[in-house]
C-alpha atoms as a PDB file:
ATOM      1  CA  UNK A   1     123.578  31.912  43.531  1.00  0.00           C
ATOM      2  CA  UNK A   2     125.032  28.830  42.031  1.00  0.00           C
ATOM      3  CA  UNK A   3     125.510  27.184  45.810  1.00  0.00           C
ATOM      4  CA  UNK A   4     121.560  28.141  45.959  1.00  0.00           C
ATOM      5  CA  UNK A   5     121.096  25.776  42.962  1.00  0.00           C
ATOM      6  CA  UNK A   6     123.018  23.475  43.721  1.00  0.00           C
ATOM      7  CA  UNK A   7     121.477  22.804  47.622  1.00  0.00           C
ATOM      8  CA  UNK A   8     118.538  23.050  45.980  1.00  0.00           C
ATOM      9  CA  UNK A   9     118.851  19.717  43.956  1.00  0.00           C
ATOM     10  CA  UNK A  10     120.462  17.986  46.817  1.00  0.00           C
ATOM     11  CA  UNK A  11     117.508  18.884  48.883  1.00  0.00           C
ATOM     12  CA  UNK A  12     115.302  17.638  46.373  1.00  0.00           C
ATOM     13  CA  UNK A  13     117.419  14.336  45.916  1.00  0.00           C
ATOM     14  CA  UNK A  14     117.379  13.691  49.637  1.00  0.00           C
ATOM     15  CA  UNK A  15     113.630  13.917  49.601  1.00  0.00           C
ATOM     16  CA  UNK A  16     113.043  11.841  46.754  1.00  0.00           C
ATOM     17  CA  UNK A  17     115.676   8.746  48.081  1.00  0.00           C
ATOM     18  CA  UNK A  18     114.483   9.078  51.606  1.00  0.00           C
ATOM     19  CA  UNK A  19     110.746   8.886  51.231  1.00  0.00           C
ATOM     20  CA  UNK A  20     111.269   5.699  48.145  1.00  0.00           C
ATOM     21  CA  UNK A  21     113.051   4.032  50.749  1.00  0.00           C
ATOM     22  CA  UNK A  22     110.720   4.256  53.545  1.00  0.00           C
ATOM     23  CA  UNK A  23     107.837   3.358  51.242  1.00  0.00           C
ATOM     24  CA  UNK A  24     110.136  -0.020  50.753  1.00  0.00           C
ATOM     25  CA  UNK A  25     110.193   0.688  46.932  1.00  0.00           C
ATOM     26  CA  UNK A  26     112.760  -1.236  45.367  1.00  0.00           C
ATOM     27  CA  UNK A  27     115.065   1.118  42.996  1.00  0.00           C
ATOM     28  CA  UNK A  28     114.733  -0.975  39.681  1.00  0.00           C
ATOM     29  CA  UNK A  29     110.795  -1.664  40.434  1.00  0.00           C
ATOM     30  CA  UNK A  30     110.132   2.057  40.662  1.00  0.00           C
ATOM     31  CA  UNK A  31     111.875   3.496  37.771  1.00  0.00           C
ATOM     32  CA  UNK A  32     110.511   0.493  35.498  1.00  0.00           C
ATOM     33  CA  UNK A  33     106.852   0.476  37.326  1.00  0.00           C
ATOM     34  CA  UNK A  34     106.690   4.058  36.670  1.00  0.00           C
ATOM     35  CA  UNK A  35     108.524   4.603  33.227  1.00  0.00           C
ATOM     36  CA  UNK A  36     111.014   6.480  34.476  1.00  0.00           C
ATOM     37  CA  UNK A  37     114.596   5.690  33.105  1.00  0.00           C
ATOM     38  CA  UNK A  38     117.361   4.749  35.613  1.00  0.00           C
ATOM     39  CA  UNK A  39     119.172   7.416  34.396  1.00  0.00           C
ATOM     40  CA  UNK A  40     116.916  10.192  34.593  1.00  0.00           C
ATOM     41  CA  UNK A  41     116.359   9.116  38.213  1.00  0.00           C
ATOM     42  CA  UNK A  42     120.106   8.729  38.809  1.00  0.00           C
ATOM     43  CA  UNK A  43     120.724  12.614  37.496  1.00  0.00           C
ATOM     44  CA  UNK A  44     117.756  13.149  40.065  1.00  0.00           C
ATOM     45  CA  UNK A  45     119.234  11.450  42.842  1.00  0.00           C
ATOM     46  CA  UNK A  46     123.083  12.366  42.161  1.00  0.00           C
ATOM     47  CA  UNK A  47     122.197  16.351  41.769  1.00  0.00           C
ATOM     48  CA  UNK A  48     124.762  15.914  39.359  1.00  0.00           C
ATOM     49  CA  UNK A  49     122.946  17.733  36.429  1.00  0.00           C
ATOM     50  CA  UNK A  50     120.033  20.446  36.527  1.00  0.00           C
ATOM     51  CA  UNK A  51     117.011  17.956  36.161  1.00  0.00           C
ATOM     52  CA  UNK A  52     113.802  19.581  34.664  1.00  0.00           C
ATOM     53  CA  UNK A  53     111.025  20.412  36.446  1.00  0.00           C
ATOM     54  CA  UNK A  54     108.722  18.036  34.717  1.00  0.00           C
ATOM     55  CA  UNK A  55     111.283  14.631  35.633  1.00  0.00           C
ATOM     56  CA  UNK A  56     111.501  15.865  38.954  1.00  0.00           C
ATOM     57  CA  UNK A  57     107.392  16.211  38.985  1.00  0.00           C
ATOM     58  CA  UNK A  58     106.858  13.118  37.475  1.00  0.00           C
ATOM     59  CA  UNK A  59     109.411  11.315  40.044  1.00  0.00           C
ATOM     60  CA  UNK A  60     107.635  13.077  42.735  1.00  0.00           C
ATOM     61  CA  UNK A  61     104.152  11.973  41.442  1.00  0.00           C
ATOM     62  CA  UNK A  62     105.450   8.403  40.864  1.00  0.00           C
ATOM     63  CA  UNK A  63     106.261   8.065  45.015  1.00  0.00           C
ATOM     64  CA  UNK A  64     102.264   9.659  45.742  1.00  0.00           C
ATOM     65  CA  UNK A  65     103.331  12.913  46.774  1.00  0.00           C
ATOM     66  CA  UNK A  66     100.885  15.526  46.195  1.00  0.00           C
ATOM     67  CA  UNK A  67     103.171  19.035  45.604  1.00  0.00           C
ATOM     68  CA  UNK A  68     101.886  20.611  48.755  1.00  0.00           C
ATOM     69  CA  UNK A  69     103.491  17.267  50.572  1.00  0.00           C
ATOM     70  CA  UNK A  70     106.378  17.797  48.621  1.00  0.00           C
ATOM     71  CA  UNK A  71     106.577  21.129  49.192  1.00  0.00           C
ATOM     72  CA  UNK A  72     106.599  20.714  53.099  1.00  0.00           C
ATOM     73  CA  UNK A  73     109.271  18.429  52.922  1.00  0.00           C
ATOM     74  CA  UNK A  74     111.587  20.494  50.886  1.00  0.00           C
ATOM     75  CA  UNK A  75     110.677  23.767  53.283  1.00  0.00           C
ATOM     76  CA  UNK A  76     112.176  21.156  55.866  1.00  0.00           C
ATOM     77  CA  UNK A  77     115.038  20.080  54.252  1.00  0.00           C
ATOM     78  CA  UNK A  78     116.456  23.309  53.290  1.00  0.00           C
ATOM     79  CA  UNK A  79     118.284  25.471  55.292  1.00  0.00           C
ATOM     80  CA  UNK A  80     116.413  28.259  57.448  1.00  0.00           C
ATOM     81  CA  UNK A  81     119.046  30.938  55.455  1.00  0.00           C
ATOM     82  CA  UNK A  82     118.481  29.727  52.165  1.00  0.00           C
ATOM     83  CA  UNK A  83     118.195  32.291  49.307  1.00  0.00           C
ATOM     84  CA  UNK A  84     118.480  34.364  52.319  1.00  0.00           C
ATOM     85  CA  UNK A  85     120.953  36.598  50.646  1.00  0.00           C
ATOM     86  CA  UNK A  86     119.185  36.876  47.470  1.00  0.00           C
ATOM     87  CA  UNK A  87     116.918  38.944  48.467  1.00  0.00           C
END
């Protein structure tokens, strides 16, 4: 389960990186343009730390994603197995 988790946030860190910088959003201008502390989008980014939901929504809201967007792209990123075993 914890491997689950922890893909999980990678996925979600990949997203997040890749689509800031193909919108050609400087790292520093985002976070500060969109009151989000360096840090909290370095935890984000690193998957070093369980974010919460809410940073992670407000990071995603920041870049313009709608959740359904979002949502596509993480069904994407993840592995076709994943949770697979869970269930």
């Amino acid at each position: 389960m914890q491997d689950n988790v922890k893909q999980l946030y990678i996925a979600i860190s990949h997203i997040i990186d890749r689509t800031r910088k193909e919108r050609g959003i400087n790292y520093t201008d985002f976070c500060l343009g969109n009151d989000i502390p360096t840090s909290t989008y370095d935890d984000i980014i690193n998957a070093s730390r369980q974010s919460s939901f809410y940073n992670i929504a407000k990071v995603v809201k920041a870049l313009d994603l709608s959740f359904e967007e979002f949502g596509k792209l993480l069904d994407k990123e993840l592995p076709d197995n994943f949770m697979k075993e869970d269930i």
